[in-house]
Protein backbone atom coordinates (compact mmCIF):
# COMPACT_ATOMS: atom_id res chain seq x y z
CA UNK A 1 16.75 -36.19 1.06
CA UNK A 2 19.66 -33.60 0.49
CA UNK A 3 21.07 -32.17 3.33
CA UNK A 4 20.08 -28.33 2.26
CA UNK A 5 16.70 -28.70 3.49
CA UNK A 6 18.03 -28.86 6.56
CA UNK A 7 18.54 -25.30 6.91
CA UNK A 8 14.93 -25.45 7.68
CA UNK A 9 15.66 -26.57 11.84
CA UNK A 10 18.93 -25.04 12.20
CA UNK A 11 19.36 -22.24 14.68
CA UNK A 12 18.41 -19.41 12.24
CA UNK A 13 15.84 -17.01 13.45
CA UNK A 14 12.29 -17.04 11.88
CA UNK A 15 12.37 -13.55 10.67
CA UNK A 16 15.77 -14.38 8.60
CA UNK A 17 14.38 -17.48 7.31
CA UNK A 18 10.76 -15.93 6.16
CA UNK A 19 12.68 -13.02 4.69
CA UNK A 20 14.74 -15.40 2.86
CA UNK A 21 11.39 -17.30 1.30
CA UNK A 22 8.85 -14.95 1.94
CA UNK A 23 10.28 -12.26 -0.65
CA UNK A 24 10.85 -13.87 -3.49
CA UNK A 25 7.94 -15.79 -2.96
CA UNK A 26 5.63 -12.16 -3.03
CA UNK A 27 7.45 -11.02 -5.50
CA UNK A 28 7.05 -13.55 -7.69
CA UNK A 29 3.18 -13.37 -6.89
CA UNK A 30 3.27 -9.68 -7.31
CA UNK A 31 4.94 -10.08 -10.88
CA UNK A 32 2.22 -12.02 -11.89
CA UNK A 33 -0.61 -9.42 -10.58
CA UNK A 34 1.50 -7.30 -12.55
CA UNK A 35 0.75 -9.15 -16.24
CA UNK A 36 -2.93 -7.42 -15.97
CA UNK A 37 -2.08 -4.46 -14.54
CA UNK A 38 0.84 -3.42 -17.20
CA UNK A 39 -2.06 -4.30 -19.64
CA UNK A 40 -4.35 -2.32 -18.49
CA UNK A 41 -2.19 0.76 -18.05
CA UNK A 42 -1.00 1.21 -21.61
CA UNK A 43 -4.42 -0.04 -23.20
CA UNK A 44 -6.18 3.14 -20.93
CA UNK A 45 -3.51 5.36 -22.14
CA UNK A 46 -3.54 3.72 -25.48
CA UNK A 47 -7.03 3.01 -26.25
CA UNK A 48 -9.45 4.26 -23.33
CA UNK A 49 -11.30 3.40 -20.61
CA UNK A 50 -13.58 1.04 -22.44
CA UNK A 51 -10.61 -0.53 -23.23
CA UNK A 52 -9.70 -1.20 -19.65
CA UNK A 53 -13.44 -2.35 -19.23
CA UNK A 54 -12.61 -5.05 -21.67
CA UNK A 55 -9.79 -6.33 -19.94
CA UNK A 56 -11.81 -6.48 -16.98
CA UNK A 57 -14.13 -9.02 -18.37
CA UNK A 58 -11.79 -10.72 -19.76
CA UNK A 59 -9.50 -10.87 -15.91
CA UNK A 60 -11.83 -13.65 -14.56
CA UNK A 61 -10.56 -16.17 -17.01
CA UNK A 62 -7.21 -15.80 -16.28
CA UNK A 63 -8.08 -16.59 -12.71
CA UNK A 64 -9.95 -19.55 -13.28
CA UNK A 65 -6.71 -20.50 -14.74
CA UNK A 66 -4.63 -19.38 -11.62
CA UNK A 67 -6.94 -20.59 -9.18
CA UNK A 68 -6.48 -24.50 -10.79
CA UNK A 69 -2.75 -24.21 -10.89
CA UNK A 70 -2.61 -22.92 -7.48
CA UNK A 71 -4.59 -25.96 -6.55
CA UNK A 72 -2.51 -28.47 -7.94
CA UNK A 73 1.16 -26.37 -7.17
CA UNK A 74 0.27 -24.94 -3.85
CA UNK A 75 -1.04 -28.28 -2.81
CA UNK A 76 2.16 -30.18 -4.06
CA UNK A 77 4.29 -27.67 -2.59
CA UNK A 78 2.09 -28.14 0.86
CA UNK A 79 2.98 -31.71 0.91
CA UNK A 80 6.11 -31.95 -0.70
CA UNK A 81 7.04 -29.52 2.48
CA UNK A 82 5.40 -32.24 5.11
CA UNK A 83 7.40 -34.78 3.07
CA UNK A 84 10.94 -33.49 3.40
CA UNK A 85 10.26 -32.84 8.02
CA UNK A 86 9.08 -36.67 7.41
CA UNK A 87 11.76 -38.05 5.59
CA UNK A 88 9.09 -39.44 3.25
CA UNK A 89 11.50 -39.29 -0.65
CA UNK A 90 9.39 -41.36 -2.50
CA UNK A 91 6.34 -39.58 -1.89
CA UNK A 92 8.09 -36.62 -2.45
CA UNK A 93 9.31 -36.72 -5.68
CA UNK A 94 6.40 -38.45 -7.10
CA UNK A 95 4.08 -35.44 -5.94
CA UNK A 96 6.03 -33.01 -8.16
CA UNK A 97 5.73 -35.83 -11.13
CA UNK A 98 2.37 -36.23 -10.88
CA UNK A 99 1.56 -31.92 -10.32
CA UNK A 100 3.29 -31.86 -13.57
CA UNK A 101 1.62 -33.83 -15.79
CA UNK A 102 -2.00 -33.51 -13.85
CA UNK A 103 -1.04 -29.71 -15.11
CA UNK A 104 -0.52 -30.02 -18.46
CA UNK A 105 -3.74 -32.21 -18.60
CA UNK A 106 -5.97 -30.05 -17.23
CA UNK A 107 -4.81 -27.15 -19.24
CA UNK A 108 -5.13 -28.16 -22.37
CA UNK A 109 -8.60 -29.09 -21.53
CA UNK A 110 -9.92 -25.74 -20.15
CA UNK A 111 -8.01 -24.09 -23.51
CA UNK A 112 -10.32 -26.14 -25.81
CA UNK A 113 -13.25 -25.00 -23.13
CA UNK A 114 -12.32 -21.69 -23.34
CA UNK A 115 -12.58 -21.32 -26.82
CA UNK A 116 -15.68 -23.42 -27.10
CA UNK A 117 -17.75 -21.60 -24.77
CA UNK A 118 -15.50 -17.81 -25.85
CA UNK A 119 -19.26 -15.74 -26.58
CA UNK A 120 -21.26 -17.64 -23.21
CA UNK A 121 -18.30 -16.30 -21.20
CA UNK A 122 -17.80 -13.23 -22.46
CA UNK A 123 -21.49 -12.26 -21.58
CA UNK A 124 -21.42 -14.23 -18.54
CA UNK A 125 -18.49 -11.70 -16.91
CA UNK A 126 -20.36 -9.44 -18.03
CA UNK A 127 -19.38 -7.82 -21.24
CA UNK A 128 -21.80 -4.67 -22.48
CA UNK A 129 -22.41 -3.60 -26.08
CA UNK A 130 -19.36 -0.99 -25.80
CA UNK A 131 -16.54 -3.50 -24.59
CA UNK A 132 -17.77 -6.80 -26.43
CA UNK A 133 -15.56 -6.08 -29.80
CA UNK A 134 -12.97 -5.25 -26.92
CA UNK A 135 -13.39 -8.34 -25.29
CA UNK A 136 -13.23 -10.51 -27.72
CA UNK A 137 -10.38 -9.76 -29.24
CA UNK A 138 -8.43 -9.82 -25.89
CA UNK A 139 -9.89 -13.10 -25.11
CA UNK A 140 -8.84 -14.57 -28.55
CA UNK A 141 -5.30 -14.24 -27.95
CA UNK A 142 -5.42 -14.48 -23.97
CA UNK A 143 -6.66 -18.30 -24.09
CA UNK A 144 -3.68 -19.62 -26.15
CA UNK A 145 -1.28 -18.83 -23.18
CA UNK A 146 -3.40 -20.64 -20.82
CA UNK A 147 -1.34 -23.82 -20.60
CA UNK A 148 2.10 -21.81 -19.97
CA UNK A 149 0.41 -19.39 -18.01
CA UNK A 150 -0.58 -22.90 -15.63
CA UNK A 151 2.20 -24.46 -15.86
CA UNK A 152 4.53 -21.78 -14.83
CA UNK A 153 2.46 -20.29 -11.67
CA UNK A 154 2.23 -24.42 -10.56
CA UNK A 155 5.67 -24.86 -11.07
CA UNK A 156 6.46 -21.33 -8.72
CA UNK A 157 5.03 -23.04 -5.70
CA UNK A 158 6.89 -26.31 -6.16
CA UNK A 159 10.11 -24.46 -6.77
CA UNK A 160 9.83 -22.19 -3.86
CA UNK A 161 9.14 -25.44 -1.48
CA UNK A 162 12.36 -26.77 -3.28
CA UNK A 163 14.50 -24.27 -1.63
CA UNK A 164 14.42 -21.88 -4.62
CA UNK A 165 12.39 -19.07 -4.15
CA UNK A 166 15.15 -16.75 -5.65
CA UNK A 167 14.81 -18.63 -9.22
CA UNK A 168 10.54 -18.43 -8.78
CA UNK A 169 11.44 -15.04 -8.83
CA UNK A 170 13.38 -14.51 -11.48
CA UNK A 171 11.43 -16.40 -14.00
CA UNK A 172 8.46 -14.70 -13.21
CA UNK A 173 9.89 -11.54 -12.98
CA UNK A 174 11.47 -12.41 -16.88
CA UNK A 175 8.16 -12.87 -18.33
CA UNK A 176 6.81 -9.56 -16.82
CA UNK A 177 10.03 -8.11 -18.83
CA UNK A 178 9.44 -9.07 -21.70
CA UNK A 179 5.63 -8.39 -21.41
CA UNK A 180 6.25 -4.78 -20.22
CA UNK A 181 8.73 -4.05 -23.39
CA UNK A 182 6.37 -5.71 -25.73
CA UNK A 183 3.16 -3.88 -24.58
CA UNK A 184 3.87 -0.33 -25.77
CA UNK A 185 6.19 -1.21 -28.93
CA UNK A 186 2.47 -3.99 -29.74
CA UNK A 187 0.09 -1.08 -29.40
CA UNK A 188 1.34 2.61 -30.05
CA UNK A 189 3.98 1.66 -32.37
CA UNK A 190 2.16 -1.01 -34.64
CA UNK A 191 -1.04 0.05 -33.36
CA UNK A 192 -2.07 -3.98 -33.00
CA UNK A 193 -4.30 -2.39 -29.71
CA UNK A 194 -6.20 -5.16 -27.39
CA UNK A 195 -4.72 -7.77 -29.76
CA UNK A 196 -1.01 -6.90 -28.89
CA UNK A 197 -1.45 -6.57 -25.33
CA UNK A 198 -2.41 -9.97 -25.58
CA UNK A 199 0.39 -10.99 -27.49
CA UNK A 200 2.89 -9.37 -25.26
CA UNK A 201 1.26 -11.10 -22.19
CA UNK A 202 1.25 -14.54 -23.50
CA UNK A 203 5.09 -14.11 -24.90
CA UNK A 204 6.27 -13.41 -21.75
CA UNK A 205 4.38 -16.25 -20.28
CA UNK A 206 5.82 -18.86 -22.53
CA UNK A 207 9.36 -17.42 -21.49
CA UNK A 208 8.81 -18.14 -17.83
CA UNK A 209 7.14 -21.60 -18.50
CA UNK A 210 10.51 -22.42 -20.12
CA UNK A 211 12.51 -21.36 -17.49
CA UNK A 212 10.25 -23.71 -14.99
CA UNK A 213 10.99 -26.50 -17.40
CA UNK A 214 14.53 -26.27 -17.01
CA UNK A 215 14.50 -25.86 -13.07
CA UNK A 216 12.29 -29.78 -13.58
CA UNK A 217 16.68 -30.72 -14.20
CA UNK A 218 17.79 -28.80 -11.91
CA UNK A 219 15.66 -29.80 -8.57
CA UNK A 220 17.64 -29.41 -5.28
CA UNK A 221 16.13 -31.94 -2.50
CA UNK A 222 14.31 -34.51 -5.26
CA UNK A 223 15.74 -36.80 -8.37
CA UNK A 224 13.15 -36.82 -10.53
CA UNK A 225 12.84 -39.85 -13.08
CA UNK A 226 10.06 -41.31 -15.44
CA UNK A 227 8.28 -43.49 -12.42
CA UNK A 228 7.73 -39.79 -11.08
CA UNK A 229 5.92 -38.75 -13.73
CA UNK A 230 3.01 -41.81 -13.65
CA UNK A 231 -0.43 -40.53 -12.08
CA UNK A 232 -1.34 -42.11 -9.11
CA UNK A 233 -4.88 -41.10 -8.10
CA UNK A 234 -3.98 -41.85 -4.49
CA UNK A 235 -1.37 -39.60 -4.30
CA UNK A 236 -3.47 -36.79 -6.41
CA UNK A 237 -6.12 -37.36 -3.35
CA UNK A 238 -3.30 -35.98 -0.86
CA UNK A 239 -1.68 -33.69 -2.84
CA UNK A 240 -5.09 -31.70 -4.05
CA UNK A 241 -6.89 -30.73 -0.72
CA UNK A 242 -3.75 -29.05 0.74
CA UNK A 243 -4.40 -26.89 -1.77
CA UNK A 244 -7.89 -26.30 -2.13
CA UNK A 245 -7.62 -22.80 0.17
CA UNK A 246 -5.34 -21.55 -2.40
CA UNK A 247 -8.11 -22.46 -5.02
CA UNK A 248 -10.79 -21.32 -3.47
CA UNK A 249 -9.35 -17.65 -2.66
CA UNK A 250 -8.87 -17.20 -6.42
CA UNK A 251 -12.11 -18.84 -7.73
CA UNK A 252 -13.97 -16.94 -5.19
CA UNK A 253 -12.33 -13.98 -6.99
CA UNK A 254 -14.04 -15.30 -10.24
CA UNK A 255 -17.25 -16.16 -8.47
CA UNK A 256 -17.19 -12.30 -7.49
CA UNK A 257 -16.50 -10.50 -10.70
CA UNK A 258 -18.70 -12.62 -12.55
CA UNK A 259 -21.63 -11.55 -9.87
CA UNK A 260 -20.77 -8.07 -9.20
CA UNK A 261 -19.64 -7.22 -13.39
CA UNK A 262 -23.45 -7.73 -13.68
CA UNK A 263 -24.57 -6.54 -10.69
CA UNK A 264 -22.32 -3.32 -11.57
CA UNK A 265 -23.71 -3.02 -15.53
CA UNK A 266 -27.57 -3.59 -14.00
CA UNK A 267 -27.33 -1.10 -11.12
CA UNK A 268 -25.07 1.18 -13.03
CA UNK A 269 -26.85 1.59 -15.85
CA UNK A 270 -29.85 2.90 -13.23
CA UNK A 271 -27.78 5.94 -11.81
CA UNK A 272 -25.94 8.86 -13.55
CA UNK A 273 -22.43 7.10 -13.69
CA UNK A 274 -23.64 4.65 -16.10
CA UNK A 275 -22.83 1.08 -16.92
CA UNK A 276 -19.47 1.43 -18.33
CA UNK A 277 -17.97 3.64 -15.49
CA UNK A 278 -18.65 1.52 -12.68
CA UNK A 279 -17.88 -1.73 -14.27
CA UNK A 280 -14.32 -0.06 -15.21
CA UNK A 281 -13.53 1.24 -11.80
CA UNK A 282 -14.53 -1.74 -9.97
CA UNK A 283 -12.36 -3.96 -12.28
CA UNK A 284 -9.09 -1.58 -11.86
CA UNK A 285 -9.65 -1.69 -8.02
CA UNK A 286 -10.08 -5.43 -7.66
CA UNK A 287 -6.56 -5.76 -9.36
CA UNK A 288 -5.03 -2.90 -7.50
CA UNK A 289 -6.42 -4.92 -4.57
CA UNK A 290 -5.01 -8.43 -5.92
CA UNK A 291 -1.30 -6.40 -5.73
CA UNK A 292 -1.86 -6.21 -1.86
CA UNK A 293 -3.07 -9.92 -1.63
CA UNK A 294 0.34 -10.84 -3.62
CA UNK A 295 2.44 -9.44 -0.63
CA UNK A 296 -0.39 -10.77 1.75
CA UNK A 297 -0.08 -14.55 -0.25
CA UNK A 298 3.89 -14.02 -0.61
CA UNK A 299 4.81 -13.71 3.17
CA UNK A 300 2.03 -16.31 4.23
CA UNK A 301 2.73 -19.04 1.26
CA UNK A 302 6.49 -17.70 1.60
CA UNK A 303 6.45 -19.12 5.13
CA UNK A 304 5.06 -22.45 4.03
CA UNK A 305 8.09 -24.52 3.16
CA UNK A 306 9.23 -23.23 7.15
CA UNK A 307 5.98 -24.36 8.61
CA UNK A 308 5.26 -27.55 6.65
CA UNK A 309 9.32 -28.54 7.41
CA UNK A 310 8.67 -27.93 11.49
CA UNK A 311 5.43 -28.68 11.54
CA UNK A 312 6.25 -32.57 10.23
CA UNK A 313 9.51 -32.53 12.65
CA UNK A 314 7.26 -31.31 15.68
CA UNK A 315 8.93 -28.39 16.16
CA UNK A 316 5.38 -26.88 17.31
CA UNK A 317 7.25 -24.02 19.44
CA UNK A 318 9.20 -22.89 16.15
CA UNK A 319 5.44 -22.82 13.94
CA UNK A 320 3.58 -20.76 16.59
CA UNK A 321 6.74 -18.37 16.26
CA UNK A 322 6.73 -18.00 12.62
CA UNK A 323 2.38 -17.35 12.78
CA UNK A 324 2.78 -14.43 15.49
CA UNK A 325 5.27 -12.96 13.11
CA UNK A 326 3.62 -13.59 9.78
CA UNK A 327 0.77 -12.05 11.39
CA UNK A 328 2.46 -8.83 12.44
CA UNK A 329 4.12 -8.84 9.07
CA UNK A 330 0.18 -8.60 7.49
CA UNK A 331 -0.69 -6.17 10.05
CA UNK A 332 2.03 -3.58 8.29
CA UNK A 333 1.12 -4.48 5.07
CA UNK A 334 -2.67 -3.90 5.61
CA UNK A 335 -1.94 -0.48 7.59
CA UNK A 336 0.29 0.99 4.32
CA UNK A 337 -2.61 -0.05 1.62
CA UNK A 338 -5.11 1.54 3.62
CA UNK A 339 -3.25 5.21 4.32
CA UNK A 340 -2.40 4.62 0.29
CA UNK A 341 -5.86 4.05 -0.61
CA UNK A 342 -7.94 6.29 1.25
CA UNK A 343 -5.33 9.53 1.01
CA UNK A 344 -4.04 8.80 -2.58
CA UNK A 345 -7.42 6.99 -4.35
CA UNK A 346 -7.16 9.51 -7.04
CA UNK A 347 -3.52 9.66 -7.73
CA UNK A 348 -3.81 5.90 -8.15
CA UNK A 349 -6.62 5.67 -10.15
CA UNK A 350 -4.34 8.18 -13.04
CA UNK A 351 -2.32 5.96 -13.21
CA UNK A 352 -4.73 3.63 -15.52
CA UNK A 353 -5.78 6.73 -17.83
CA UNK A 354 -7.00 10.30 -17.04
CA UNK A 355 -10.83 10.56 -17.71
CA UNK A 356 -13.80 12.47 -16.74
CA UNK A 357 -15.29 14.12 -13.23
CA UNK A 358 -18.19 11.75 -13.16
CA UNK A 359 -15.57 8.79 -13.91
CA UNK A 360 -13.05 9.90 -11.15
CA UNK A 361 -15.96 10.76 -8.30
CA UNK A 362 -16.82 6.99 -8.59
CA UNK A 363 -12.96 5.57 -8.89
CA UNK A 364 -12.28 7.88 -5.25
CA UNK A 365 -15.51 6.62 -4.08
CA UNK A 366 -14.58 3.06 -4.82
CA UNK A 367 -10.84 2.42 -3.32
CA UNK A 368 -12.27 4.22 -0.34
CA UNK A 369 -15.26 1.96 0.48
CA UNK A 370 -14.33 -0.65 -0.90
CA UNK A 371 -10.92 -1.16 0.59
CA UNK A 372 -11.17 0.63 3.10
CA UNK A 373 -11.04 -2.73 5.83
CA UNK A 374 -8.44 -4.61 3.96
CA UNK A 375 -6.11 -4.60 6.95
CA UNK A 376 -9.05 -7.11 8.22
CA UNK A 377 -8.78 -8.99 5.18
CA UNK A 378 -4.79 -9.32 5.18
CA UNK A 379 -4.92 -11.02 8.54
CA UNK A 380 -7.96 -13.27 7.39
CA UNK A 381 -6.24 -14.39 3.92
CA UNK A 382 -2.81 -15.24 5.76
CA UNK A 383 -4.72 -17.35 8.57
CA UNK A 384 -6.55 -19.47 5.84
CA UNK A 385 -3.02 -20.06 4.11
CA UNK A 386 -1.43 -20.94 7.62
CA UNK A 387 -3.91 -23.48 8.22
CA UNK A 388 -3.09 -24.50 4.56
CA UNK A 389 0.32 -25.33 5.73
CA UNK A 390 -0.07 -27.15 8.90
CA UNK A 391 -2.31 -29.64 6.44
CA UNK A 392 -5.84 -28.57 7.77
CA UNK A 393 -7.48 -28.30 4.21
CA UNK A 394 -10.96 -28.55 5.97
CA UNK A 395 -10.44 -25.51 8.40
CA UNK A 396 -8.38 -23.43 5.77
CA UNK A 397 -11.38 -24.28 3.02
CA UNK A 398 -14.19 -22.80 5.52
CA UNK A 399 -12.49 -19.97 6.45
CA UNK A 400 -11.53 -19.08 2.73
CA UNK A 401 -15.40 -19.25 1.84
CA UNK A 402 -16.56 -17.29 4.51
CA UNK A 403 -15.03 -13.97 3.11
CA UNK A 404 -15.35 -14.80 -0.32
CA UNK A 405 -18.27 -16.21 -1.13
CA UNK A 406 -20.34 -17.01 1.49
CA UNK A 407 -20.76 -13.28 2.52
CA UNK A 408 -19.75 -11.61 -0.54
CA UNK A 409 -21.23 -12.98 -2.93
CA UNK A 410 -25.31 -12.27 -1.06
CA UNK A 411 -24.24 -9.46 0.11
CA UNK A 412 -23.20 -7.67 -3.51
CA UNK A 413 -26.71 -9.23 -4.96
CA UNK A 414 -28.72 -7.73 -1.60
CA UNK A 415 -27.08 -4.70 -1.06
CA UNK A 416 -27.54 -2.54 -4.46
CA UNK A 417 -31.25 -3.20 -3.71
CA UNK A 418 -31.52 -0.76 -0.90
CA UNK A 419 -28.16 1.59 -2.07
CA UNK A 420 -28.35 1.18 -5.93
CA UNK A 421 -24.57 0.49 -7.10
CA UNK A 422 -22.77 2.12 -4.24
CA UNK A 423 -24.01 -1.14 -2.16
CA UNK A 424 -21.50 -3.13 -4.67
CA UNK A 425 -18.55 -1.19 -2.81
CA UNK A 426 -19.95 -1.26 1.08
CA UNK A 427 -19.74 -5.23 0.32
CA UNK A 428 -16.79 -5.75 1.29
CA UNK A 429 -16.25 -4.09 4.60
CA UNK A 430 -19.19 -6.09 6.09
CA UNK A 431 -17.76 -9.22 4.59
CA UNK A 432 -14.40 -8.48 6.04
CA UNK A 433 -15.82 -7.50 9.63
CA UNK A 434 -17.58 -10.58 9.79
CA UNK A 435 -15.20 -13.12 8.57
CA UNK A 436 -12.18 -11.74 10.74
CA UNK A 437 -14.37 -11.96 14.32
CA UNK A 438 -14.44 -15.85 13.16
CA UNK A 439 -10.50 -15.43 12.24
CA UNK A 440 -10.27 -14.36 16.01
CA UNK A 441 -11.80 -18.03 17.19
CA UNK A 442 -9.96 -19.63 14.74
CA UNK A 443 -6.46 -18.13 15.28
CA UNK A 444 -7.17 -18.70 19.17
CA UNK A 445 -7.82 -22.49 18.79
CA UNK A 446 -4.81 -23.16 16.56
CA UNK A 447 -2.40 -21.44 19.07
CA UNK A 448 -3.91 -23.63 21.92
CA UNK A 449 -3.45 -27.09 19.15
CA UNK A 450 0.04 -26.03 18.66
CA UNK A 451 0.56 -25.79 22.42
CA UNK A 452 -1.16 -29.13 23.20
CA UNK A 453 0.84 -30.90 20.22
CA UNK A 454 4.45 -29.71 21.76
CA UNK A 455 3.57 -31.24 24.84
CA UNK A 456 2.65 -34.27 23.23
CA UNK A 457 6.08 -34.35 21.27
CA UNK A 458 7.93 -33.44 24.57
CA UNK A 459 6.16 -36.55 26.64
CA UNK A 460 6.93 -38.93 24.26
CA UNK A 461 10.67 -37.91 23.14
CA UNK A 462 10.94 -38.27 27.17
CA UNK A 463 9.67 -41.55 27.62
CA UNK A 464 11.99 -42.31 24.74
CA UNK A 465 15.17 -41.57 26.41
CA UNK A 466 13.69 -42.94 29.45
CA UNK A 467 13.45 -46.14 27.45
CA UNK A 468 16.90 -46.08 25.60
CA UNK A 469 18.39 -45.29 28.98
């Protein structure tokens, strides 16, 4: 192993090293919530709000996507971490081998699914006779950048664990260049609408999927060589359920939409914002929301490569240090989105298209009710991602389900029944109520592991000197 992971144990302080790796790391995340958010601001200027309803169908495929190469990067980056505190090279180089090709595999496969199954999951996410010719044409396009869109996000995590969270960064943030330039010349200059907003997304993917290809030459604390690159399932069986909490906080996303898009078109179409409305507004807000989850994800998964590395060395002192202070880092980040959403909901919602009273009444309504505990659901997200890193896939898996799908998903099918579609947006707040009082227990019983484990380490490193003495 290269000596500049040791960096990792030296006398730095926390906060300098999880500023060092937690920034790039969220803004790398936040670059990518950006892709569909750049869309969908110069298609509602460009084309409309049905437009933007379009997109919104088409979002859950994209993180179905994300949510698989999360699982396979996040989960390589997890135990590459554990590997380099261990001084376990073989294992460690052979992880990032075998996330590499397992990546390439898998997307290619769910591209040919994709555009097999393109009309079942168009109406599936809830597409309505307005946005279908939307929709579709999005989609079309969309799909084809599915295996750089994977390949790139997977290769993020494993770069940031390699010490290089400033050149995750920048390759992201290169493909959101090149996808905000090519959005407005694609659709007001040769008027190519949903289709070029497509284009311009997937252009600027394939740009930062070439940029993680040459980083594969260019790895700092692993030589990688062909052996690397051979599956071995045993090693696949490690590397995947480290990052199954990543997976299952975007698929849960996906699980959600899918519900609540038809939930929102069913109940909406019952009240006097119609089905469109509704199914527009909600769409804008989740992604508005997924902006605050990138800085949420960024400092947490940021932190991993620091918790993984002291966590395998048994520095248990130094990973209850850097949780306290991830934690108060989430508890600033959750306190600005909420003044931001409940004083400025309708300043915010402008900024996707200006449209009519009845459309704005629900949009204010909606970022104030349904956001309005996300400081609750900051602290909950980083937890599950902690737990993540200290190799607890079980614990971390439970506690991303509880928020995401175990309560949401009942609660937005059960509570439009009594409220109509305003019960879609007091969803979440219950959810998030619930599943932090069990973040509470949780948090409380790692903290008391951590402290047990250090005086494990600390008995036995004594009875070894006692020995060598």
């Amino acid at each position: 192993m290269k000596n500049s992971m040791n960096h990792y144990l030296a006398e730095e302080s926390v906060v300098k090293l999880m500023l060092k790796f937690s920034i790039p790391c969220t803004m790398s995340l936040l670059v990518s919530a950006l892709y569909n958010i750049v869309d969908q601001i110069f298609i509602g200027q460009g084309i409309g709000y049905l437009g933007n309803g379009a997109t919104n169908v088409v979002f859950p495929v994209t993180i179905i996507a994300l949510s698989i190469a999360l699982l396979i990067g996040d989960g390589c980056a997890a135990y590459l971490s554990i590997c380099q505190g261990s001084k376990d090279e073989e294992n460690a180089h052979r992880s990032v081998g075998n996330a590499v090709v397992f990546t390439l595999i898998v997307s290619i496969v769910l591209t040919a699914l994709l555009i097999i199954f393109k009309n079942h999951i168009l109406m599936s996410f809830g597409a309505t006779a307005n946005t279908l010719t939307y929709a579709s044409e999005y989609y079309s396009y969309i799909v084809i950048g599915i295996p750089c869109f994977m390949f790139a996000n997977m290769m993020n995590s494993i770069i940031r664990a390699d010490g290089s969270p400033q050149f995750a960064m920048l390759s992201t943030l290169a493909g959101c260049i090149i996808n905000v330039i090519l959005d407005p010349i694609a659709i007001f200059v040769f008027g190519w609408g949903m289709m070029g907003a497509a284009l311009a997304t997937i252009l600027g993917q394939f740009v930062s999927a070439i940029l993680a290809l040459y980083y594969l030459k260019h790895t700092k604390s692993i030589q990688l060589h062909k052996g690397s690159f051979m599956l071995r399932t045993k090693l696949l069986k490690r590397i995947l359920p480290l990052g199954i909490s990543s997976f299952l906080t975007q698929i849960s996303i996906v699980v959600i939409m899918g519900v609540m898009n038809n939930v929102l078109v069913t109940y909406g179409a019952q009240s006097k914002y119609g089905a469109d409305i509704p199914l527009t507004v909600v769409g804008i807000v989740m992604k508005v929301f997924q902006i605050v989850i990138s800085f949420v994800v960024g400092i947490a998964a940021g932190s991993q490569p620091i918790v993984g590395y002291n966590y395998g060395a048994k520095e248990m002192k130094r990973v209850k240090q850097i949780f306290k202070t991830m934690i108060l880092a989430e508890i600033t980040v959750g306190i600005i989105a909420t003044i931001c959403f409940e004083c400025f909901p309708l300043q915010i919602i402008h900024i996707f298209g200006s449209e009519n009273e009845l459309y704005n009444e629900f949009a204010v309504m909606a970022f104030r009710c349904y956001l309005g505990t996300i400081l609750l659901c900051c602290i909950q997200k980083a937890t599950s991602i902690f737990l993540q890193s200290l190799g607890k896939p079980m614990l971390s898996m439970g506690l991303s389900l509880l928020r995401d799908f175990v309560l949401s998903v009942p609660l937005v099918l059960v509570l439009p029944i009594f409220f109509g579609v305003e019960g879609v947006l007091v969803s979440a707040p219950i959810a998030d109520v619930i599943s932090f009082i069990v973040v509470i227990f949780i948090s409380t019983y790692i903290l008391r592991h951590l402290d047990k484990e250090h005086e494990t380490s600390h008995i036995e490193l004594h009875e070894l000197k006692i020995q060598g003495a």
